[in-house]
Protein backbone atom coordinates (compact mmCIF):
# COMPACT_ATOMS: atom_id res chain seq x y z
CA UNK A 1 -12.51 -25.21 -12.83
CA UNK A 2 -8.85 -26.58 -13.29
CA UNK A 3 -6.28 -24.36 -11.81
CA UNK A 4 -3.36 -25.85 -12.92
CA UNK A 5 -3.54 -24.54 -16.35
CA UNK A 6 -0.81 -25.03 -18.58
CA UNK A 7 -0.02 -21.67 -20.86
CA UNK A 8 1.80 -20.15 -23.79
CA UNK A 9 3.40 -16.64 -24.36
CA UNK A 10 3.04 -15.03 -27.38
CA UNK A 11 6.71 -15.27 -28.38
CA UNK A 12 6.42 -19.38 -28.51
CA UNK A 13 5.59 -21.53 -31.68
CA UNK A 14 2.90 -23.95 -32.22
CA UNK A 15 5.31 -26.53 -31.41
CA UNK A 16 5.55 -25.37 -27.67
CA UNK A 17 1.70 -25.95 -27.43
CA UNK A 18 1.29 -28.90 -29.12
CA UNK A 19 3.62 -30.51 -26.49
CA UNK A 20 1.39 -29.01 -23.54
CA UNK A 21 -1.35 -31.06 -25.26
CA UNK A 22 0.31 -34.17 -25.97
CA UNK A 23 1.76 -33.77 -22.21
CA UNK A 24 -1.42 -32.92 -20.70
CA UNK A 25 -3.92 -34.41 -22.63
CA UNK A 26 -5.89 -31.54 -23.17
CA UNK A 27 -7.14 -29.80 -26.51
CA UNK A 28 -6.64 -25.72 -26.13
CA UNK A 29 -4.18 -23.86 -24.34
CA UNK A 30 -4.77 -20.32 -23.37
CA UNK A 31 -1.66 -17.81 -24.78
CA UNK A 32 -0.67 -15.05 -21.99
CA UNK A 33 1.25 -11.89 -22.79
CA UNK A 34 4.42 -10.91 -20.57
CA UNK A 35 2.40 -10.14 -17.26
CA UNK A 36 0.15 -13.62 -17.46
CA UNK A 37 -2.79 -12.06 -19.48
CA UNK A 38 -4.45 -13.69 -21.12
CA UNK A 39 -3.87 -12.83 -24.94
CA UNK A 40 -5.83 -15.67 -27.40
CA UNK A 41 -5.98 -19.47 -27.30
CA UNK A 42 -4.98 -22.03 -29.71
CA UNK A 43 -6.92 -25.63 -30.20
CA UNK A 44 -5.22 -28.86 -31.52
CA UNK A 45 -7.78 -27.57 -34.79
CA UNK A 46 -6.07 -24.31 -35.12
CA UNK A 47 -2.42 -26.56 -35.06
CA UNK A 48 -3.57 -28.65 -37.43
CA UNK A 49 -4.93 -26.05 -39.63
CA UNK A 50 -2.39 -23.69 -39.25
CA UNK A 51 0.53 -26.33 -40.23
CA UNK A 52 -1.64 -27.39 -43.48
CA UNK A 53 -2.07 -24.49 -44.97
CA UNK A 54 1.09 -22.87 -44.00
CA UNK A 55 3.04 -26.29 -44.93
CA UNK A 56 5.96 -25.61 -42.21
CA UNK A 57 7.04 -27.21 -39.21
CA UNK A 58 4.94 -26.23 -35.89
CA UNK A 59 8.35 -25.12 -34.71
CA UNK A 60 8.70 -22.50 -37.34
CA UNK A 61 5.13 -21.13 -37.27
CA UNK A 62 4.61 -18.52 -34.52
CA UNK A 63 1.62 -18.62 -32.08
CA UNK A 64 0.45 -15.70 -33.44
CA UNK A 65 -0.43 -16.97 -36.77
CA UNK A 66 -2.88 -19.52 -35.48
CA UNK A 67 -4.22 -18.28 -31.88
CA UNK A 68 -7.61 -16.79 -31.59
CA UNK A 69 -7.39 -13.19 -30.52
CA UNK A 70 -11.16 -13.05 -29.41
CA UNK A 71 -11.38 -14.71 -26.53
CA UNK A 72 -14.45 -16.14 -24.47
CA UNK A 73 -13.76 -15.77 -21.15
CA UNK A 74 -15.78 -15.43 -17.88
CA UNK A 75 -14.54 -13.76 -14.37
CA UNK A 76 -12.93 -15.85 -11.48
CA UNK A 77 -16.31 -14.60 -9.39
CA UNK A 78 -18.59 -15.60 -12.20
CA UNK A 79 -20.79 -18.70 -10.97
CA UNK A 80 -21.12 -21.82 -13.24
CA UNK A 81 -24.65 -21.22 -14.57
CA UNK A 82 -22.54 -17.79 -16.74
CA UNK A 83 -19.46 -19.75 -17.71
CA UNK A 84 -21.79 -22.51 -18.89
CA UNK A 85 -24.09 -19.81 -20.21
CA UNK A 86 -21.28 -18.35 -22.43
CA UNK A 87 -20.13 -21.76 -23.47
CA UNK A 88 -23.73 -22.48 -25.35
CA UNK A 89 -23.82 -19.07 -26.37
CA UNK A 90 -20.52 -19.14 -28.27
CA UNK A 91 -20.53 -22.72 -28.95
CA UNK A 92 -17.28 -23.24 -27.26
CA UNK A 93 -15.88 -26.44 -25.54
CA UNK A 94 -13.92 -24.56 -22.96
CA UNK A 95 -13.28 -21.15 -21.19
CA UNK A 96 -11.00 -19.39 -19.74
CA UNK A 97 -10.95 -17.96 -16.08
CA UNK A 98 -9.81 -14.83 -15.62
CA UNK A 99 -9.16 -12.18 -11.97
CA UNK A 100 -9.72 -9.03 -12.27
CA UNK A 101 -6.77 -7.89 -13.84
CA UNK A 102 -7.21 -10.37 -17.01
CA UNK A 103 -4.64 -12.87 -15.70
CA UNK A 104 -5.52 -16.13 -16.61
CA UNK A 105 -6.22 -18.32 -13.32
CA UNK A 106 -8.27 -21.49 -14.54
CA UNK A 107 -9.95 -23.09 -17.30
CA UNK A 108 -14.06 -24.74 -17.06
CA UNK A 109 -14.95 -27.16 -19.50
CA UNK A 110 -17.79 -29.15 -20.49
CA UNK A 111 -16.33 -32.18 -18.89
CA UNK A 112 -16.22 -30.20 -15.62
CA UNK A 113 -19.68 -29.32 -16.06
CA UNK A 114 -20.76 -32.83 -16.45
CA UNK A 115 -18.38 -33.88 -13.37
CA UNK A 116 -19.83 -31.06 -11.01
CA UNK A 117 -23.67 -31.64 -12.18
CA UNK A 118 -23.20 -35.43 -11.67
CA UNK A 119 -25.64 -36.83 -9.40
CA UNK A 120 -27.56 -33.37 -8.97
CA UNK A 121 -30.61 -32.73 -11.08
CA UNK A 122 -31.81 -34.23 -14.51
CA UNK A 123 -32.79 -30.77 -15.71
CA UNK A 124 -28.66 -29.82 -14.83
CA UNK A 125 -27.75 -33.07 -17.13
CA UNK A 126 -30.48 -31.78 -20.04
CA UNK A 127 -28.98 -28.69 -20.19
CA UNK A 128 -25.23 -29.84 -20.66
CA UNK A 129 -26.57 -32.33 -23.55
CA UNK A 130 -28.47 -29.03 -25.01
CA UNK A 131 -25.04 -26.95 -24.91
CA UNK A 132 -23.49 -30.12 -26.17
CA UNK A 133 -25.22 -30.93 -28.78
CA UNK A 134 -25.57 -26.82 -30.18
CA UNK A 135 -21.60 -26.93 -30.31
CA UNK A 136 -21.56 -30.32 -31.99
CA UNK A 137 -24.05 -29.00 -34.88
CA UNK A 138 -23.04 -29.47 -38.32
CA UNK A 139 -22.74 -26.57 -39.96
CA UNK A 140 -24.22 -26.63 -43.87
CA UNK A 141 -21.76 -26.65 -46.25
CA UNK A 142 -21.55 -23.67 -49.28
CA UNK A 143 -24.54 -24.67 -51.45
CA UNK A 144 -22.56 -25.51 -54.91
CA UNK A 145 -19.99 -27.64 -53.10
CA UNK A 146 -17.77 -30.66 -55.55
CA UNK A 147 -15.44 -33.09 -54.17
CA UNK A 148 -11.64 -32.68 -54.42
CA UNK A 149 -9.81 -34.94 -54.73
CA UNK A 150 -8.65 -35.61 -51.50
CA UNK A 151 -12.10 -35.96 -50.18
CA UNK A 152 -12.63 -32.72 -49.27
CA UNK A 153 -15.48 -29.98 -49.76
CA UNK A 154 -14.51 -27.44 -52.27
CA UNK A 155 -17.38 -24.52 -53.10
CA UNK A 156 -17.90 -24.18 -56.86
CA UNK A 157 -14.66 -22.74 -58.70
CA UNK A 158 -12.24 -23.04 -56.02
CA UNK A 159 -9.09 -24.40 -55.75
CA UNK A 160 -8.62 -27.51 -54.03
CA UNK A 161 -5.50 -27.09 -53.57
CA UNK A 162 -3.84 -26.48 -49.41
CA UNK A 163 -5.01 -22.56 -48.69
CA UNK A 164 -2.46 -20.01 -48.42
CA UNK A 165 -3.17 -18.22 -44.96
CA UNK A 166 -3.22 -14.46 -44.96
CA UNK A 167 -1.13 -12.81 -42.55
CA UNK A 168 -3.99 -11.54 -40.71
CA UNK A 169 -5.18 -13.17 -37.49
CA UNK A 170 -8.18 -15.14 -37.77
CA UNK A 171 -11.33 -13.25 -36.04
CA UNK A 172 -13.43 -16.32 -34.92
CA UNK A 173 -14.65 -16.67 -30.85
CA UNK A 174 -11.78 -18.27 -29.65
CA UNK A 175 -12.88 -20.75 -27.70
CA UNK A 176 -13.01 -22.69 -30.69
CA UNK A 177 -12.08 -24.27 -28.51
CA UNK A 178 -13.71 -27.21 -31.01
């Protein structure tokens, strides 16, 4: 896992992680509460979603309006096999590490997967393209589905205009981490 995990806190905007990406090249980063628990995550997807259909600047839209609540996370005494187990499961890219009093203390992706299974066994390598390739699935789209304008998908009778987003959080496994 990485230890050196770069975090937000609730009270931050979307701007504050979309530098941590930029300046760490990475494509989530888990959100922590006051005391270092770990809260939701946000994606460079839920940025660029969230600052679409809320047409403001990331520095004016709160973390709270785009993180994922639901979070995928495993146990810092959880072995590989059951972080990469809940990766496939949830069809998430990355997950978070967690001790034992939900304080986030790494991060395991799929490329760290692939980096600790190199060289071991072929059936180790199988099962990272299986996990792979079940989060890289296309999902179908609605079944009456036109063409906007834009390019874009739009089901039969909607709007393709930007989405307004309710002010509700978003209830999808977090770990979106698409």
């Amino acid at each position: 896992m990485t230890r050196d995990v770069r975090a937000c806190t609730l009270h931050e905007s979307l701007n504050a992680a979309a530098r941590i990406m930029w300046d760490h090249d990475c494509g989530c980063v888990p959100v922590v509460d006051g005391h270092g628990r770990l809260a939701g995550i946000v994606t460079d997807r839920d940025i660029c979603m969230a600052a679409y259909t809320q047409g403001l600047p990331l520095e004016r839209i709160p973390m709270e309006r785009a993180m994922s609540v639901r979070v995928i996370s495993c146990a810092r005494g959880d072995d590989l096999e059951s972080a990469h187990r809940l990766m496939r499961t949830h069809e998430i890219h990355r997950i978070p590490v967690t001790d034992s009093r939900g304080r986030l203390v790494g991060i395991v992706s799929l490329s760290d997967l692939a980096n600790y299974s190199c060289g071991d066994s072929a059936a180790q390598a199988v099962e990272i393209a299986t996990t792979i390739s079940a989060i890289r699935r296309r999902r179908k789209p609605p079944a009456a589905a036109s063409v906007s304008p834009n390019g874009d998908a739009a089901a039969a009778g909607e709007s393709t205009k930007a989405p307004k987003k309710a002010g509700a959080r978003r209830r999808k496994p977090s770990a979106d981490l698409r």
